[in-house]
C-alpha atoms as a PDB file:
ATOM      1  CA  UNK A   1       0.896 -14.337 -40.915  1.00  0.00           C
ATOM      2  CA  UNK A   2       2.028 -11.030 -39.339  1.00  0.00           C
ATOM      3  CA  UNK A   3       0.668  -7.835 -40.477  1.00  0.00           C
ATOM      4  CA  UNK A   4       3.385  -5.319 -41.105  1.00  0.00           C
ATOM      5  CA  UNK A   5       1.141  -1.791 -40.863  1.00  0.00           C
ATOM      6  CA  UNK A   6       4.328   0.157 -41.112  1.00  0.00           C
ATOM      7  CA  UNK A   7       5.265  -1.590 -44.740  1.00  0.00           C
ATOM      8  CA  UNK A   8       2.125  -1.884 -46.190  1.00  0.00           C
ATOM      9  CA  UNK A   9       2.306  -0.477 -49.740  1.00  0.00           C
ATOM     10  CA  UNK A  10       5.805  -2.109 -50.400  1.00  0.00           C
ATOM     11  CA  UNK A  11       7.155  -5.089 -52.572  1.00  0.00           C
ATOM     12  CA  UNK A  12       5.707  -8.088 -51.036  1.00  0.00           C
ATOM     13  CA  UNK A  13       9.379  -9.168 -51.849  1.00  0.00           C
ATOM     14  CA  UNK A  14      10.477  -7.031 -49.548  1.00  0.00           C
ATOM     15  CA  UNK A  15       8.144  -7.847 -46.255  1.00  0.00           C
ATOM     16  CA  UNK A  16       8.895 -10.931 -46.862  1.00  0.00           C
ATOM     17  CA  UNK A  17      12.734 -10.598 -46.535  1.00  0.00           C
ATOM     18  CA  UNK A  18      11.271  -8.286 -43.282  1.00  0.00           C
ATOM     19  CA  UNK A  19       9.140 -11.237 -42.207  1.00  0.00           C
ATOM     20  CA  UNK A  20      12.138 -13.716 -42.642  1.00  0.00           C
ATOM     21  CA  UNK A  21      14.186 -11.081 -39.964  1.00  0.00           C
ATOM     22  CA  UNK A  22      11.493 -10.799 -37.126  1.00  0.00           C
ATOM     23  CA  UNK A  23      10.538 -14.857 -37.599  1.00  0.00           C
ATOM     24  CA  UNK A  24      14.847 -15.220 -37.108  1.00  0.00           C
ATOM     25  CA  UNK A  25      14.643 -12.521 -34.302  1.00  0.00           C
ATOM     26  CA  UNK A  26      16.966 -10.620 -35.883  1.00  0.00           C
ATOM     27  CA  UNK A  27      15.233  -7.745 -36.811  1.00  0.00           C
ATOM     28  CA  UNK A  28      16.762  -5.551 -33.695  1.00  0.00           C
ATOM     29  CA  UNK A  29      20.358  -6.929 -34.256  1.00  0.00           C
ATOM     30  CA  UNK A  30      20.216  -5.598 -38.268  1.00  0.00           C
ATOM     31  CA  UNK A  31      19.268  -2.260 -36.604  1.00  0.00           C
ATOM     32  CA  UNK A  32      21.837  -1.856 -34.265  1.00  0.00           C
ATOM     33  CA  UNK A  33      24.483  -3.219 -36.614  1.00  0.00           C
ATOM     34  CA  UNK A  34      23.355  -0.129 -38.998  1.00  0.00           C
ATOM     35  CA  UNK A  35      22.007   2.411 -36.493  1.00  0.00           C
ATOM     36  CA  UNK A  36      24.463   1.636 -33.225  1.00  0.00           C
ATOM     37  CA  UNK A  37      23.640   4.720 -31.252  1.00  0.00           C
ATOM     38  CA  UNK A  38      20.428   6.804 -30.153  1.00  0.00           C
ATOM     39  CA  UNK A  39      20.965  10.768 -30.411  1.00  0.00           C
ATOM     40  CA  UNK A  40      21.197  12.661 -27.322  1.00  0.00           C
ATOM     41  CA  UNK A  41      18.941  15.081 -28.362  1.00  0.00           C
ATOM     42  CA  UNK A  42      16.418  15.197 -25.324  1.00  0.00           C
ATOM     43  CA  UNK A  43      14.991  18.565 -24.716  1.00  0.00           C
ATOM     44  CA  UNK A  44      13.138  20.857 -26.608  1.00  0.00           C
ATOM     45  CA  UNK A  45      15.672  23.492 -26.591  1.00  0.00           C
ATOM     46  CA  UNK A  46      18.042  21.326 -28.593  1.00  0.00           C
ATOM     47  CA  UNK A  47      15.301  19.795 -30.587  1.00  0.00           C
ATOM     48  CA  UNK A  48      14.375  23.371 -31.527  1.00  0.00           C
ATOM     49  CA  UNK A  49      18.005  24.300 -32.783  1.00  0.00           C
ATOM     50  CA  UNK A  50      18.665  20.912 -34.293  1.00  0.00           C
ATOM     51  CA  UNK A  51      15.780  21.726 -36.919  1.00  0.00           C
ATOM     52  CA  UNK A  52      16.969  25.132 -36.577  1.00  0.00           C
ATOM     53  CA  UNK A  53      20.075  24.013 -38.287  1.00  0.00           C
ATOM     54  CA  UNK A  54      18.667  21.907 -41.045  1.00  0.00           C
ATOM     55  CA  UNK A  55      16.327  24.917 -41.954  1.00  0.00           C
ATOM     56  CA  UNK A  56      19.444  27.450 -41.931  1.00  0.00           C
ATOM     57  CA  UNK A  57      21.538  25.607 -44.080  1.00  0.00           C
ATOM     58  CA  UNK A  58      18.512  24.232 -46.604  1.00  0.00           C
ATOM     59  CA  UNK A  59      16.050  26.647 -46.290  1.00  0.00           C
ATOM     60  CA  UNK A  60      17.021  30.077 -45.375  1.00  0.00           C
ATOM     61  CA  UNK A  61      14.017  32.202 -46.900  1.00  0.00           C
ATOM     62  CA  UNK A  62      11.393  30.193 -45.627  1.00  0.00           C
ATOM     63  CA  UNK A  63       8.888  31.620 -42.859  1.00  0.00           C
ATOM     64  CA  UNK A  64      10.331  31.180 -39.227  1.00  0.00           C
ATOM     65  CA  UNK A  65       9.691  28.167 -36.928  1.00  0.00           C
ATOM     66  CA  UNK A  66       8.233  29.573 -33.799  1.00  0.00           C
ATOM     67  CA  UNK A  67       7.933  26.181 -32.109  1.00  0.00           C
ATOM     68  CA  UNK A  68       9.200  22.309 -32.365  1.00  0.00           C
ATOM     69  CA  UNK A  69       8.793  20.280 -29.751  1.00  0.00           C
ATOM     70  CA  UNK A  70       8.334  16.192 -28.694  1.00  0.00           C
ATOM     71  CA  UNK A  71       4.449  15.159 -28.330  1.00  0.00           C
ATOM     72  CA  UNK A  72       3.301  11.855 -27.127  1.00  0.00           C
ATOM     73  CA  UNK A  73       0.202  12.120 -28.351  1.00  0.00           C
ATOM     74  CA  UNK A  74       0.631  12.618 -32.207  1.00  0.00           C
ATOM     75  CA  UNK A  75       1.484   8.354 -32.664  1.00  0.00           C
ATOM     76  CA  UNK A  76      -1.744   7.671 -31.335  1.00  0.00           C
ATOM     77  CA  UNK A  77      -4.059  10.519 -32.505  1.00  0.00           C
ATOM     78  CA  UNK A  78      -3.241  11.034 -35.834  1.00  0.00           C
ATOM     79  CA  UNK A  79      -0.976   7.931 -36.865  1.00  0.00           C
ATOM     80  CA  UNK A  80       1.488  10.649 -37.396  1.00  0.00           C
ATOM     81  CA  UNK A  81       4.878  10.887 -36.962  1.00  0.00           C
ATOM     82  CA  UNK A  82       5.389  14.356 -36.912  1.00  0.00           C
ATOM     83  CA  UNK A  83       3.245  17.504 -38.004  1.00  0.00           C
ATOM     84  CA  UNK A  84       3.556  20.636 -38.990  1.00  0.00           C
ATOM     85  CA  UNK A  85       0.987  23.387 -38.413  1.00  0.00           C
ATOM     86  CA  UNK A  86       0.383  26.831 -39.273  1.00  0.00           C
ATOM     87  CA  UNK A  87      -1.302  29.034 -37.659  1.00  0.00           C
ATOM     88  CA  UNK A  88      -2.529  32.677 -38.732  1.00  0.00           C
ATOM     89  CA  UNK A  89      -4.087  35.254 -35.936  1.00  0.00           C
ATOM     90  CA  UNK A  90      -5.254  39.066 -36.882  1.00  0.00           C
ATOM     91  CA  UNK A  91      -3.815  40.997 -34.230  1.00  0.00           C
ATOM     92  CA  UNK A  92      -5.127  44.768 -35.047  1.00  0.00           C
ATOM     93  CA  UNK A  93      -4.722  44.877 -38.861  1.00  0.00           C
ATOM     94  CA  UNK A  94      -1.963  42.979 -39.305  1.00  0.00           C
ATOM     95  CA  UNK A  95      -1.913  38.806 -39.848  1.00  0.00           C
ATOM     96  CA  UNK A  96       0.892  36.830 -37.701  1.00  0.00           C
ATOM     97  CA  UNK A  97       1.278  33.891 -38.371  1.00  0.00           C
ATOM     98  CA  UNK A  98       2.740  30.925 -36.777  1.00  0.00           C
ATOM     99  CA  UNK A  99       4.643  27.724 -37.897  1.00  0.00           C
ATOM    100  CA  UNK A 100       4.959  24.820 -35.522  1.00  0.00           C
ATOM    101  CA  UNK A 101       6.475  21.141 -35.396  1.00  0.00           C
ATOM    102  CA  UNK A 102       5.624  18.807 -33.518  1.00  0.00           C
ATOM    103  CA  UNK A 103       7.938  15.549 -33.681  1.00  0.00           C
ATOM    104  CA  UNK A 104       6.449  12.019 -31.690  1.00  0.00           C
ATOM    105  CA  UNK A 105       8.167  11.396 -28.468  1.00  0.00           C
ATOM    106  CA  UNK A 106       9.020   7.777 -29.894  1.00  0.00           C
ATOM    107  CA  UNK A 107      12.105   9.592 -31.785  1.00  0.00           C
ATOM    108  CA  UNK A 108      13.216  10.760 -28.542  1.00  0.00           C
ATOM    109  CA  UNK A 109      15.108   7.185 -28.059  1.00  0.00           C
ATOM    110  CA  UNK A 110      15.971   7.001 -31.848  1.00  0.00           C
ATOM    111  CA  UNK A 111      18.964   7.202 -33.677  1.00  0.00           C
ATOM    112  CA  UNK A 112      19.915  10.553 -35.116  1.00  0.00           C
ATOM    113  CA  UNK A 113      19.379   9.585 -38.841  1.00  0.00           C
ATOM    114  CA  UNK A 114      15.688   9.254 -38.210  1.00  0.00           C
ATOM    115  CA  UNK A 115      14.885  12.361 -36.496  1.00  0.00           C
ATOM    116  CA  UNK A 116      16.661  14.343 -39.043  1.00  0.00           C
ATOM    117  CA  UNK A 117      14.384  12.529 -41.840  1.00  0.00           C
ATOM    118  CA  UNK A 118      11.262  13.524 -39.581  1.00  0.00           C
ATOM    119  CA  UNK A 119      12.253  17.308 -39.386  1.00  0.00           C
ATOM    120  CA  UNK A 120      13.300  17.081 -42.982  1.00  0.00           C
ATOM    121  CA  UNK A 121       9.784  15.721 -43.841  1.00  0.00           C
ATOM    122  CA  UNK A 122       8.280  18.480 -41.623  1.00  0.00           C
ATOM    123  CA  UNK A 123      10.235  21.178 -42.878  1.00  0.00           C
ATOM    124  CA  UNK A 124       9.194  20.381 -46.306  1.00  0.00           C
ATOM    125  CA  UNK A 125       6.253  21.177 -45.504  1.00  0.00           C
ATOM    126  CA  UNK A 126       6.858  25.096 -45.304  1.00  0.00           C
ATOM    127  CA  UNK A 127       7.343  24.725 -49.065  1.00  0.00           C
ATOM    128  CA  UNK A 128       5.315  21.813 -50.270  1.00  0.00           C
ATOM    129  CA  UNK A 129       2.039  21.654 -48.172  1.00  0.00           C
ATOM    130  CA  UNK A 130       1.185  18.125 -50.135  1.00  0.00           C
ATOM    131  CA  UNK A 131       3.111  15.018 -50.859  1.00  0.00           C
ATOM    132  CA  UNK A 132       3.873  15.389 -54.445  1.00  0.00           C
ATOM    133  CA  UNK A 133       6.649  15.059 -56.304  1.00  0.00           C
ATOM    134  CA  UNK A 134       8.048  18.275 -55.668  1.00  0.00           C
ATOM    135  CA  UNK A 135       7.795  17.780 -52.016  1.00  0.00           C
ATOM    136  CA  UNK A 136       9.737  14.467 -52.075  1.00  0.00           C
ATOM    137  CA  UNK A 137      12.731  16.471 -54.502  1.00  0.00           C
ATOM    138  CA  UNK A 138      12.984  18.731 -51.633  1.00  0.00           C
ATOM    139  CA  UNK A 139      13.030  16.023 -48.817  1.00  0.00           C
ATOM    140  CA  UNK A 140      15.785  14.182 -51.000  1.00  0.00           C
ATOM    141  CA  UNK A 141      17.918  17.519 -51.521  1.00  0.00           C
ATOM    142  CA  UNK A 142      17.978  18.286 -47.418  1.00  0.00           C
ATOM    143  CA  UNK A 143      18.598  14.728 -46.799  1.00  0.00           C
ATOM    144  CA  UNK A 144      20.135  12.055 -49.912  1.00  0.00           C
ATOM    145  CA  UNK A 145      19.326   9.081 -47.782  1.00  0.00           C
ATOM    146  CA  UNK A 146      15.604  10.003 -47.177  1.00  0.00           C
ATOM    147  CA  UNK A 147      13.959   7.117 -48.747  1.00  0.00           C
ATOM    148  CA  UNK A 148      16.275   4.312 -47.362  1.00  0.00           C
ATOM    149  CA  UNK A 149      16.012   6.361 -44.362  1.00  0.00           C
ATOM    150  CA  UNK A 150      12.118   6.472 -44.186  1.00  0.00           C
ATOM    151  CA  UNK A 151      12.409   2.682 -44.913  1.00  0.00           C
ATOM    152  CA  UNK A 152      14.794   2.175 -41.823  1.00  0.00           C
ATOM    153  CA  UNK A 153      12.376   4.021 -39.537  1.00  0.00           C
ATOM    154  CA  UNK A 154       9.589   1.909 -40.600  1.00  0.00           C
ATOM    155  CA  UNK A 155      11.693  -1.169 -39.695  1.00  0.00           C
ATOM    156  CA  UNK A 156      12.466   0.550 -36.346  1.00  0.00           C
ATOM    157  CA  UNK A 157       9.080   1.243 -35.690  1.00  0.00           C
ATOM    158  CA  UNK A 158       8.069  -2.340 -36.436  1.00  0.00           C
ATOM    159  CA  UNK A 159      10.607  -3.586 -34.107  1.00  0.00           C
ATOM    160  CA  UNK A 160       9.247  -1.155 -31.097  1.00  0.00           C
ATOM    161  CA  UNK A 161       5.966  -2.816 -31.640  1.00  0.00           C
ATOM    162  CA  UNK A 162       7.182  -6.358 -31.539  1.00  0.00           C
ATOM    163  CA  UNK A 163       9.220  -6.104 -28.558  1.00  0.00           C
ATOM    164  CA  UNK A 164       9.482  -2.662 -26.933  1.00  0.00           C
ATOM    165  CA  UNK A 165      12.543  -0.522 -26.524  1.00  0.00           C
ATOM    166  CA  UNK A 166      15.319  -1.027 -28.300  1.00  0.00           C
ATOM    167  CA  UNK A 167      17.983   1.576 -27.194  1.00  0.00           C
ATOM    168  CA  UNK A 168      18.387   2.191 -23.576  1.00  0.00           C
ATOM    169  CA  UNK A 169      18.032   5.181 -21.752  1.00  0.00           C
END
């Protein structure tokens, strides 16, 4: 039997229904029927103003962004799909400091829907640095869909390991 590591923790119920899909081979077809498209949000710039967005309309009075950007190494490293980090310096006597996001390259051929859950979850984060309840109210109020969503990127994730790419360049 097939170890889902991106569903662990849900309704065996469910993973099996998930199971029943990949041992059909039709896993990648229920994706594209609900998620037809991949964004075409490929550089930083517009990766940068895309969260830019979300944070202007949701969370105005929140400390600046100074940085978002695509890494291909946070999937492997840290098992991560995204992170947020904050950074303070003393420069003379006053303290700067510094909020970055980094988003995994694999959402760079995903659709739209899941990138905006990713910078939703990481802009969360310059309100709720933990994964409570509050933190979850907050990723809900940005983005309604965020737990079906989250669920949908776990199923697209599964289906990159099984067989690769599944929108083109």
């Amino acid at each position: 039997m097939q170890q889902l590591k991106y569903l662990q923790g849900y309704p065996v119920s469910l993973t099996d229904q998930v199971r029943t899909l990949i041992d059909n081979q039709k896993l990648e077809a229920f994706l594209l029927k609900k998620y037809p498209r991949c964004h075409d949000i490929k550089t930083e710039k517009a990766l940068y103003d895309f969260v830019q967005d979300i944070k202007n309309q949701y969370l105005k009075k929140s400390p600046p962004i100074s940085k978002v950007l695509y890494d291909g190494k946070i999937h492997v490293i840290n098992h991560a799909l995204g992170l947020h980090s904050f950074v303070s310096r003393v420069q003379g006597n006053k303290l700067k400091a510094k909020h970055e996001i980094r988003i995994s390259s694999v959402f760079k051929q995903a659709p739209l829907p899941f990138l905006r859950m990713i910078a939703v979850h990481e802009l969360a984060h310059l309100r709720e640095k933990e994964h409570n309840k509050a933190f979850y109210q907050l990723c809900c109020h940005m983005e309604p869909d965020y737990h079906q969503l989250e669920f949908d990127m776990r199923l697209f994730l599964t289906q990159l390991e099984l067989a690769g790419q599944i929108y083109s360049k």
